[in-house]
Protein backbone atom coordinates (compact mmCIF):
# COMPACT_ATOMS: atom_id res chain seq x y z
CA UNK A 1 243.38 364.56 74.65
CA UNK A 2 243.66 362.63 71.65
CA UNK A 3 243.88 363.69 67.96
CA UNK A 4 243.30 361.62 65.47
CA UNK A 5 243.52 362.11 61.25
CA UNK A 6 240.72 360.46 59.13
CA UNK A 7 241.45 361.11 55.34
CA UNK A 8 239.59 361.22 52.28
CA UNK A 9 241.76 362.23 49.07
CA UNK A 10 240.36 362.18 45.06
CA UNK A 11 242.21 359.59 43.36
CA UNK A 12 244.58 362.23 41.26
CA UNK A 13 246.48 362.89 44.62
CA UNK A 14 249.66 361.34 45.18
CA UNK A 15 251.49 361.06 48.84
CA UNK A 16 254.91 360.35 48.93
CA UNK A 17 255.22 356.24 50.83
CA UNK A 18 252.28 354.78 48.48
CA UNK A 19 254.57 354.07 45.36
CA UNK A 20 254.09 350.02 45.78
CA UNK A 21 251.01 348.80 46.50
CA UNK A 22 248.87 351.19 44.96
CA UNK A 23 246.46 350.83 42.39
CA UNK A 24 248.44 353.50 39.81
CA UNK A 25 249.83 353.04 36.86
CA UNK A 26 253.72 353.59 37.39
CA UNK A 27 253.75 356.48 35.00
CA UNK A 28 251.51 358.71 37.27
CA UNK A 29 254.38 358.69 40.05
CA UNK A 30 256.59 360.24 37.05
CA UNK A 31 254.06 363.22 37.55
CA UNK A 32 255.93 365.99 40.08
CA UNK A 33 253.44 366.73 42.87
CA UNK A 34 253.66 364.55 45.91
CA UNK A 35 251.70 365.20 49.42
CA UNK A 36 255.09 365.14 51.40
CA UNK A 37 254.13 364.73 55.11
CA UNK A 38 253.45 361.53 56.95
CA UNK A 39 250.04 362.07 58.64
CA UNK A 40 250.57 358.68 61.33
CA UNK A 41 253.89 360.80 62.22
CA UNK A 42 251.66 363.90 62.33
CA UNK A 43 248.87 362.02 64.83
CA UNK A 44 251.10 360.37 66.75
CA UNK A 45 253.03 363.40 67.32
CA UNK A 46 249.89 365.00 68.18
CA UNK A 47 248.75 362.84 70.34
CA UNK A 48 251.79 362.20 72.58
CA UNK A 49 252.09 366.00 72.83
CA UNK A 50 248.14 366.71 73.71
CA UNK A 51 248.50 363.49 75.75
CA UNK A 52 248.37 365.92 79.61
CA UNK A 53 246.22 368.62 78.38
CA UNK A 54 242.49 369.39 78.83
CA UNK A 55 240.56 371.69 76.95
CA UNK A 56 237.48 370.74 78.95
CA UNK A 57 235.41 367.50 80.25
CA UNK A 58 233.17 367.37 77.04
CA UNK A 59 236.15 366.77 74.26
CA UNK A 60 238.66 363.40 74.80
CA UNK A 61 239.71 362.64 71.14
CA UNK A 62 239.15 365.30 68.18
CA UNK A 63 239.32 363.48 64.56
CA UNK A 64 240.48 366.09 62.38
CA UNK A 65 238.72 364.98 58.83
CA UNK A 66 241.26 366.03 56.25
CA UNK A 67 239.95 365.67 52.33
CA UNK A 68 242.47 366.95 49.72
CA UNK A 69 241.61 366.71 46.26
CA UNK A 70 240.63 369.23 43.17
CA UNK A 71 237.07 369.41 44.16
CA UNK A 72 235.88 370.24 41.28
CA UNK A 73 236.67 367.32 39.47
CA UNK A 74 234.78 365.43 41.90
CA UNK A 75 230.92 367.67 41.44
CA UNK A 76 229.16 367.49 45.26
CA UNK A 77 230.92 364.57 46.81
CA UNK A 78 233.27 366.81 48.52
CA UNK A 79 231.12 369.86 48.62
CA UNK A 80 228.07 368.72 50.41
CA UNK A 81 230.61 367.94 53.57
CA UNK A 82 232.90 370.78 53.27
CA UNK A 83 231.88 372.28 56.70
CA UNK A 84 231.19 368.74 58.53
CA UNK A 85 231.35 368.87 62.45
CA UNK A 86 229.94 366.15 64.98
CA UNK A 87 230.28 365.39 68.34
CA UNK A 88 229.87 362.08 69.73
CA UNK A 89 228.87 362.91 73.78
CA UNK A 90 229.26 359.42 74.84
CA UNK A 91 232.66 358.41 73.15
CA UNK A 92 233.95 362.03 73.59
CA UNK A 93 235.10 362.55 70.44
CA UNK A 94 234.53 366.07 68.01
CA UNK A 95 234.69 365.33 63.96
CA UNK A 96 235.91 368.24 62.34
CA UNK A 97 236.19 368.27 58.26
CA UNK A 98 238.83 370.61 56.91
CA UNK A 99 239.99 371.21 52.64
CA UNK A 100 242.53 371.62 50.85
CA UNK A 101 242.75 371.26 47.14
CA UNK A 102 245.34 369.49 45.65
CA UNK A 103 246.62 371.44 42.45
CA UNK A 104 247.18 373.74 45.37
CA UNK A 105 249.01 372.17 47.71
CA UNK A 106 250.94 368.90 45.34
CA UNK A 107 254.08 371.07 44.21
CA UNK A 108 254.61 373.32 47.76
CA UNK A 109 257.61 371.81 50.19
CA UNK A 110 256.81 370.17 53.61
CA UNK A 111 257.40 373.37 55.34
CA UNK A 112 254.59 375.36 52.96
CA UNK A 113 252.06 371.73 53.65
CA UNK A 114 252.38 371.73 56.76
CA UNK A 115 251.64 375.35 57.17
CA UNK A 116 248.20 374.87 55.05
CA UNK A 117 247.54 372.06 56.86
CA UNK A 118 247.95 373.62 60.09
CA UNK A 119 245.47 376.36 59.29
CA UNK A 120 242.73 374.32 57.78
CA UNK A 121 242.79 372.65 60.93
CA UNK A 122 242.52 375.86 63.22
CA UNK A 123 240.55 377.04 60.64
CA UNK A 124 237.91 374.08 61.19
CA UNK A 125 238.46 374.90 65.06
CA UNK A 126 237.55 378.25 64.84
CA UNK A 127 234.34 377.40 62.09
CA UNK A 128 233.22 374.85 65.01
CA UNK A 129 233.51 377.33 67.55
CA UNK A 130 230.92 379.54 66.01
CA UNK A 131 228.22 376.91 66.12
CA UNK A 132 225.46 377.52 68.00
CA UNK A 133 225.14 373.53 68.75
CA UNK A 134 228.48 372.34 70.39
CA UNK A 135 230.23 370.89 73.34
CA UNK A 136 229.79 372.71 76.16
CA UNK A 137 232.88 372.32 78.41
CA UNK A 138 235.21 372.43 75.29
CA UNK A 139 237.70 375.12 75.26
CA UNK A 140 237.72 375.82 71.21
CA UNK A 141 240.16 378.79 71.67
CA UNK A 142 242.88 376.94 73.70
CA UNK A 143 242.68 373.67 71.76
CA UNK A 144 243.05 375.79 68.68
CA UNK A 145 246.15 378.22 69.95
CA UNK A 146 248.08 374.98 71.04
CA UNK A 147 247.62 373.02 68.11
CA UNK A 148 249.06 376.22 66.22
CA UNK A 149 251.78 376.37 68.28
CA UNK A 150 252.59 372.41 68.07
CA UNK A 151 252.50 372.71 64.20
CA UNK A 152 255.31 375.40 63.74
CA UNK A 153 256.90 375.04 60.73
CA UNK A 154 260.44 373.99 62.46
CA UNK A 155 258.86 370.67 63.29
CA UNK A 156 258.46 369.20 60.10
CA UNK A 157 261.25 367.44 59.56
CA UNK A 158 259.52 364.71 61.99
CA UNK A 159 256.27 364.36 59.37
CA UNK A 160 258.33 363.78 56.10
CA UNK A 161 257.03 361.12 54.47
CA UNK A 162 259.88 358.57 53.26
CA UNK A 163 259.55 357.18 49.53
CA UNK A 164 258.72 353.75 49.16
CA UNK A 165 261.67 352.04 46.94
């Protein structure tokens, strides 16, 4: 299995590694609020860990779609996809869309962001799993419970983003 993280932030969210080469004025990174975790470091960690395990024939790679942002800054363009799920039967790969909004989320530490993040994305699991169109040899249960118990919060020290300088 591999897990993969597609992101889609509003433009008022900062993570901690873009300081150079961003299009921001230098006195928004005076602002406190930084998304603190690394999410390559949290896919690739995923993925060599989910590497072995099956969760049935009909799933191969799930792309967990991750939006943070203040939604309602931004009118439908994040609302209309809030609950997003597709599966793609010939690549083998389940799109899942999980939120979280930034004023929220920008001031917690990594161990607090990664314990949101971890249950939007068994929270996205479990929304999927409900569905009365899905994959049908796809353990949702399973796939969920493991990914729970590969995001514990003493494992963050591996996803902490490092400040550009």
């Amino acid at each position: 299995m591999r897990f993969r993280i597609q992101i889609r932030s509003g433009k008022e969210v900062l993570f901690v590694g873009s300081e150079k080469g961003n299009s921001r004025p230098l006195s928004d990174w005076n602002e406190p609020g930084r998304w603190k975790l690394d999410s390559r470091k949290l896919e690739l960690y995923l993925s060599e860990h989910l590497d072995k395990e099956s969760f049935g024939e009909s799933v191969e790679c799930f792309v967990f779609c991750f939006d943070i942002a203040d939604f309602e800054l931004w009118g439908d363009v994040f609302r209309v996809t809030a609950d997003y799920s597709s599966y793609h039967p010939k690549s083998k790969e389940y799109w899942s869309r999980g939120q979280l909004r930034w004023s929220d989320v920008k001031d917690l530490c990594p161990e607090e962001q990664l314990g949101v993040l971890r249950e939007a994305i068994v929270e996205s699991i479990a929304r999927d799993s409900l569905r009365p169109r899905k994959p049908k040899h796809f353990s949702f249960e399973k796939f969920a419970f493991k990914l729970s118990e590969l995001l514990r919060k003493d494992v963050v020290t591996m996803f902490i983003a490092i400040r550009a300088t």
